[in-house]
N, C-alpha and C. Protein backbone atom coordinates (compact mmCIF):
# COMPACT_ATOMS: atom_id res chain seq x y z
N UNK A 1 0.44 -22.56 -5.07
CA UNK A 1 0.05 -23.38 -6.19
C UNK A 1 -1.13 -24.28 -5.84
N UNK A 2 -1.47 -24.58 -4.63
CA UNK A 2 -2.25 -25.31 -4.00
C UNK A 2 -3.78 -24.53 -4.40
N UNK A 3 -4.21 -23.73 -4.82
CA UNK A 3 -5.19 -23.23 -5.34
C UNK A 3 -4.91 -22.75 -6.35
N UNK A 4 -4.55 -23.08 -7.49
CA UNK A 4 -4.30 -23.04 -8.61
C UNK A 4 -3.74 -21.82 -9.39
N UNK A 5 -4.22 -21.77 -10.45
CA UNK A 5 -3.24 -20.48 -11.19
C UNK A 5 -4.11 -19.17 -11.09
N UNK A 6 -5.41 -18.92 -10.57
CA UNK A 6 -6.03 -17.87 -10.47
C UNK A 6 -5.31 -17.77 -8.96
N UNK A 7 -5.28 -18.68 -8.03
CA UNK A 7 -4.52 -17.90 -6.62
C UNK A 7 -3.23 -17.77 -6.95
N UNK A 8 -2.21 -18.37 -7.82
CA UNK A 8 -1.14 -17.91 -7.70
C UNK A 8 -0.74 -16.62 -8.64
N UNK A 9 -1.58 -15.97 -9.49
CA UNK A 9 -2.09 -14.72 -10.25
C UNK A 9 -2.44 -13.69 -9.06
N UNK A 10 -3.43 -14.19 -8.10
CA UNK A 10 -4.00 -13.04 -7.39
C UNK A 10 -2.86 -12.94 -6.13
N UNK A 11 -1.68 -14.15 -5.32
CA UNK A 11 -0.52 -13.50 -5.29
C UNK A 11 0.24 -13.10 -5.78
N UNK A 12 0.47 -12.98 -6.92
CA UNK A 12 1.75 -12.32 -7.79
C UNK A 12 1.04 -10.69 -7.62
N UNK A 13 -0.24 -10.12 -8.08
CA UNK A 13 -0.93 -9.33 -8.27
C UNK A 13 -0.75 -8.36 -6.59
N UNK A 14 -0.95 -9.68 -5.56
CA UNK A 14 -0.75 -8.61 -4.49
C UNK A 14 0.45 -8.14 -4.32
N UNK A 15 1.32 -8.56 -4.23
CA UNK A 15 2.72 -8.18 -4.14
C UNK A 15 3.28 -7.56 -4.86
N UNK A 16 3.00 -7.02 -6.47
CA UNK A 16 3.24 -6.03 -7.46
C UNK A 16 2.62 -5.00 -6.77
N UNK A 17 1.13 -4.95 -6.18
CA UNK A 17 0.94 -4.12 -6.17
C UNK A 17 1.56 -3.12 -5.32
N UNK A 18 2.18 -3.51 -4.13
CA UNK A 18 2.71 -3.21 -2.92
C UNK A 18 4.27 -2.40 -3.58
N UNK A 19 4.93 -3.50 -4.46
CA UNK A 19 6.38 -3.90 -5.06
C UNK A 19 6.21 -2.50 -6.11
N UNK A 20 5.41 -2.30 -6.71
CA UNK A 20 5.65 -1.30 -7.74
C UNK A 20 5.66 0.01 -6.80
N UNK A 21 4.90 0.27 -5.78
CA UNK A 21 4.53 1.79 -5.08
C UNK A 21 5.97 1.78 -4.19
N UNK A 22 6.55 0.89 -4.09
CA UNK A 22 7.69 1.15 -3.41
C UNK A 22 8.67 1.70 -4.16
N UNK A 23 8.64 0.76 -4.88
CA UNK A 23 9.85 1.32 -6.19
C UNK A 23 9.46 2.87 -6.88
N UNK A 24 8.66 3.27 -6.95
CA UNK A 24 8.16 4.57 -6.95
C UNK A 24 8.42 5.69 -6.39
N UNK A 25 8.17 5.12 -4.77
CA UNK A 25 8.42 6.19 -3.74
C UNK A 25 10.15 6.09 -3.76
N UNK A 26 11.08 4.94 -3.69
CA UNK A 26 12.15 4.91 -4.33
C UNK A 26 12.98 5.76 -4.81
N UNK A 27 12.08 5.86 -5.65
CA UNK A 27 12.71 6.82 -7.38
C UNK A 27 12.50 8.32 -6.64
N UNK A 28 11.24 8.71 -6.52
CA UNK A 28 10.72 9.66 -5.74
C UNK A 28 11.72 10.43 -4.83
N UNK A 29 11.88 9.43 -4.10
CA UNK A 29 12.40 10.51 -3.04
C UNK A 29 14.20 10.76 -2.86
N UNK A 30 14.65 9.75 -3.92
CA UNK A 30 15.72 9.67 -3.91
C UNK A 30 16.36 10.76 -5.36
N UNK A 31 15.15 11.42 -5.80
CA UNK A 31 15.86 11.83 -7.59
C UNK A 31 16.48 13.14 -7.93
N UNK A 32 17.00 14.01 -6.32
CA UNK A 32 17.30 14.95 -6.55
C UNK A 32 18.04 14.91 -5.36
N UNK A 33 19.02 16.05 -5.21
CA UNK A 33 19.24 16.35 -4.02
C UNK A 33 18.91 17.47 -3.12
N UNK A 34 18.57 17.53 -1.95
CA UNK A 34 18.27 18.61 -0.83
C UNK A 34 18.98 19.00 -0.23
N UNK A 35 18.97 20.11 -0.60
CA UNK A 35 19.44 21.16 0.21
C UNK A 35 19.75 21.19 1.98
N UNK A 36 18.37 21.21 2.11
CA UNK A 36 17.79 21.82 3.80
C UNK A 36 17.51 19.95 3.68
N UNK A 37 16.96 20.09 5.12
CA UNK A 37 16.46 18.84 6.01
C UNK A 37 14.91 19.09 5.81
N UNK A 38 14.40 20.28 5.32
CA UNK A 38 12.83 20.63 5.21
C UNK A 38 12.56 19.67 3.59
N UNK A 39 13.54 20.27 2.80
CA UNK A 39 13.30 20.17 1.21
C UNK A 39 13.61 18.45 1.09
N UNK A 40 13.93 17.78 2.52
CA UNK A 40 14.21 16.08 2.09
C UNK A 40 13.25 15.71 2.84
N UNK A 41 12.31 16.37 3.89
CA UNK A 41 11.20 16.09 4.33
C UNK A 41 9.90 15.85 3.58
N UNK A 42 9.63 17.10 2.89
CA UNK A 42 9.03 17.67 2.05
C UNK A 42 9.02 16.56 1.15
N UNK A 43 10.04 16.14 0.20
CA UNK A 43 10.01 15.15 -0.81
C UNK A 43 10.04 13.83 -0.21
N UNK A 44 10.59 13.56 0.82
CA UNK A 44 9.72 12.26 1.54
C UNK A 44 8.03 12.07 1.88
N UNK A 45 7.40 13.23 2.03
CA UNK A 45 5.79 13.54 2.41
C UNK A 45 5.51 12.96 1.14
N UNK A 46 6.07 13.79 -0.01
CA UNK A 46 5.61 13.84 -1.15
C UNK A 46 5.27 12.13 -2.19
N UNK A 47 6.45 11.74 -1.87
CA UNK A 47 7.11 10.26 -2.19
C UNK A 47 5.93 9.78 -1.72
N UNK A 48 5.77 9.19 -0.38
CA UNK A 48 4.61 8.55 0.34
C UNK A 48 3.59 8.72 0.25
N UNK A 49 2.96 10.04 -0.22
CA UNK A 49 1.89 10.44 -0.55
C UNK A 49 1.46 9.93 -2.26
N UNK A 50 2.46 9.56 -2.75
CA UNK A 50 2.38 9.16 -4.05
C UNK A 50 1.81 7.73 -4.21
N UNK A 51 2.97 7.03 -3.20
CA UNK A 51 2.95 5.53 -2.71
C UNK A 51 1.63 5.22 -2.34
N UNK A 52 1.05 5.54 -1.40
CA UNK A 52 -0.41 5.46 -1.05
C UNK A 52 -1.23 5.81 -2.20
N UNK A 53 -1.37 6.72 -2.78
CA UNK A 53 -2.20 7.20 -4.21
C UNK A 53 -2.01 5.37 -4.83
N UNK A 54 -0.89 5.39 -5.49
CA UNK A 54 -0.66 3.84 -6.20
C UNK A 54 -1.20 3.36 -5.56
N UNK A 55 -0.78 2.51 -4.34
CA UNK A 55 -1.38 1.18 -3.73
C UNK A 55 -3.08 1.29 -3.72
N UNK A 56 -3.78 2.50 -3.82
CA UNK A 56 -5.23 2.48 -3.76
C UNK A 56 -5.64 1.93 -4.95
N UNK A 57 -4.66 2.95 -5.78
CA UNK A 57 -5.01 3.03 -7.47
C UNK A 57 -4.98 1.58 -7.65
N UNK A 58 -3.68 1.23 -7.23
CA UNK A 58 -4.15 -0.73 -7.72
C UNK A 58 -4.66 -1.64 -6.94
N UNK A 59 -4.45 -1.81 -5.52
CA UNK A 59 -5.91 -2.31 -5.29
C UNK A 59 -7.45 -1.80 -6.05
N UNK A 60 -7.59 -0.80 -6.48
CA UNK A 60 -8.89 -1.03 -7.01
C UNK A 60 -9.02 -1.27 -8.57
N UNK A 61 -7.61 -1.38 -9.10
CA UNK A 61 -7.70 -1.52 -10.35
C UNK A 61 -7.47 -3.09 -10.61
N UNK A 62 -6.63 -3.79 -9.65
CA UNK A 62 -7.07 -5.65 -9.95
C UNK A 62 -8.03 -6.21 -9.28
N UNK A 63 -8.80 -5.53 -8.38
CA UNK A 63 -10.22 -5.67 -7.94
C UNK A 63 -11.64 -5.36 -8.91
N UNK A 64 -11.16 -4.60 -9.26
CA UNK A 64 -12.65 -3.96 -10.10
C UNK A 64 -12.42 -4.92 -11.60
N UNK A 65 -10.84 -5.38 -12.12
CA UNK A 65 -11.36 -5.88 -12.99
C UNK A 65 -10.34 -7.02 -13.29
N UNK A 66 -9.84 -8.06 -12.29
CA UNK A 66 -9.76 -9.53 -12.59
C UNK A 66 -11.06 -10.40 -11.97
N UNK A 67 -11.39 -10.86 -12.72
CA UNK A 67 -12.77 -11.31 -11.94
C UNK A 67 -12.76 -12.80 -11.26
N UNK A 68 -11.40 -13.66 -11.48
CA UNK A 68 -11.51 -14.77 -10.82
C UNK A 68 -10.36 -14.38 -9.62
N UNK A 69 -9.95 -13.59 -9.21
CA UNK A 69 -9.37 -12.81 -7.63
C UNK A 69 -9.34 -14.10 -7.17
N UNK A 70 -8.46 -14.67 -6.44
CA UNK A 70 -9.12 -15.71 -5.01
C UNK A 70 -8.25 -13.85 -3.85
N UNK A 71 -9.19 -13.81 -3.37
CA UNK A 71 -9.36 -12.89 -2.02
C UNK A 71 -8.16 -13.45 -1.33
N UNK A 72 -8.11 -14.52 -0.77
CA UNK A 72 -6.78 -14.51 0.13
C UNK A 72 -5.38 -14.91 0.24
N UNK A 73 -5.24 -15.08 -1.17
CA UNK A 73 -4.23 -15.05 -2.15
C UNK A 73 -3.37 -13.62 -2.63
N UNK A 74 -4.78 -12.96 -2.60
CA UNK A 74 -4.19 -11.26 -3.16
C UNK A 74 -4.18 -10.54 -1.81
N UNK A 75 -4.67 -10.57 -0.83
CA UNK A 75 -4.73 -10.07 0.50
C UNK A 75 -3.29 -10.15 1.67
N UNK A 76 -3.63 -11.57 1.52
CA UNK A 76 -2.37 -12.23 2.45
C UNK A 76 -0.99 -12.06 1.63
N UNK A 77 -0.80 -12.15 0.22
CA UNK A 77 0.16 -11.39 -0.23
C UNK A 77 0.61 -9.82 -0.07
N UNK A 78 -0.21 -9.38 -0.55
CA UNK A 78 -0.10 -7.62 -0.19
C UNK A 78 0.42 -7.95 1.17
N UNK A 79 -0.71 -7.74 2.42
CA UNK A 79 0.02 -8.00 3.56
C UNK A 79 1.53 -8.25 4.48
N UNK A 80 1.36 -9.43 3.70
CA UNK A 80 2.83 -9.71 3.71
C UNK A 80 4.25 -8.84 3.41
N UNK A 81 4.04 -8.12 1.91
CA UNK A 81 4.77 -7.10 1.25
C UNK A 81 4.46 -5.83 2.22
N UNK A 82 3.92 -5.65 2.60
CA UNK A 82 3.89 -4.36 3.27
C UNK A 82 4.24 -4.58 4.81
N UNK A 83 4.21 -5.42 5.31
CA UNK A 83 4.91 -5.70 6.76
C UNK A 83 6.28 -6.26 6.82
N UNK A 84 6.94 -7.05 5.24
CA UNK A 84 8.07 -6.72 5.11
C UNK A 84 9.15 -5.58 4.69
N UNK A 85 8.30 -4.75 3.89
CA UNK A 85 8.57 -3.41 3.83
C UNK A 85 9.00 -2.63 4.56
N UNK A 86 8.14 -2.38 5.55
CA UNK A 86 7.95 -1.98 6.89
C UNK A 86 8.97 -1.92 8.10
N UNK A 87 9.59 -3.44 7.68
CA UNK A 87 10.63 -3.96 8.57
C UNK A 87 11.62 -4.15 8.16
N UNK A 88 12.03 -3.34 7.34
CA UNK A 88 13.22 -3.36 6.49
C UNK A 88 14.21 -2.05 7.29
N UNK A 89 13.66 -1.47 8.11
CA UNK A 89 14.06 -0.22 8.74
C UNK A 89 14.94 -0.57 9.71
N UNK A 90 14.87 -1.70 10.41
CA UNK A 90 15.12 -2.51 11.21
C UNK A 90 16.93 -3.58 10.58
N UNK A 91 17.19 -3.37 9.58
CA UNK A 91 18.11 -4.04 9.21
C UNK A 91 19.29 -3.18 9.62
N UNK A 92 20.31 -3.79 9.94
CA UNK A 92 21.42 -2.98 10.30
C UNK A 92 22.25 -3.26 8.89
N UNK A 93 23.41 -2.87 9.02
CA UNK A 93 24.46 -3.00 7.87
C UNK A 93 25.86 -3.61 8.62
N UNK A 94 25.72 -4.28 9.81
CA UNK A 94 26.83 -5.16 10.23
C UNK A 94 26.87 -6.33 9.07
C-alpha cells in the first residue's frame, strides 16, 4: 500500500498471473485418468506446457497494456508466487 493503488494493482496482477496458470495446469493434469505412467507423464508435459504458454500470455498481456505498472510491485510479486509454488513439493502431510 506504501506505493499506492497502481503498486498494489500491479501486485495483485503479478500473482494472478502466476495463480491463474497454476490453477490451469491443476485442472489439466488432474481431468482424466491414466492408464500407463507414460499417459500421466504425457499429460503432465502437456499441463506445464500450457502453464508456461499462460504465464507468457499474461505477462505480456498486463505489460503491453496497463500503463501505470509500478515494475516492482508486479515482478517481486510474480516472483514470489512462483518460488512459493515451487516449494510446495516440499510439504509433507504429517
Amino acid at each position: 500500500m506504501w506505493i499506492g493503488p497502481h503498486g498494489a494493482l500491479s501486485a495483485l496482477l503479478g500473482g494472478f498471473v502466476n495463480l491463474s496458470a497454476g490453477m490451469v495446469f491443476g485442472v489439466l493434469a488432474t481431468r482424466s485418468r491414466k492408464k500407463t505412467v507414460g499417459e500421466a507423464l504425457h499429460a503432465l508435459m502437456r499441463a506445464e506446457a500450457v502453464k508456461v504458454a499462460l504465464i507468457v500470455a499474461g505477462l505480456w498481456l498486463v505489460l503491453m497494456n496497463y500503463q501505470a505498472l509500478v515494475p516492482g510491485a508486479f515482478f517481486g510479486t510474480f516472483v514470489m508466487t512462483v518460488i512459493f509454488f515451487s516449494m510446495a513439493i516440499f510439504v509433507s502431510d504429517r
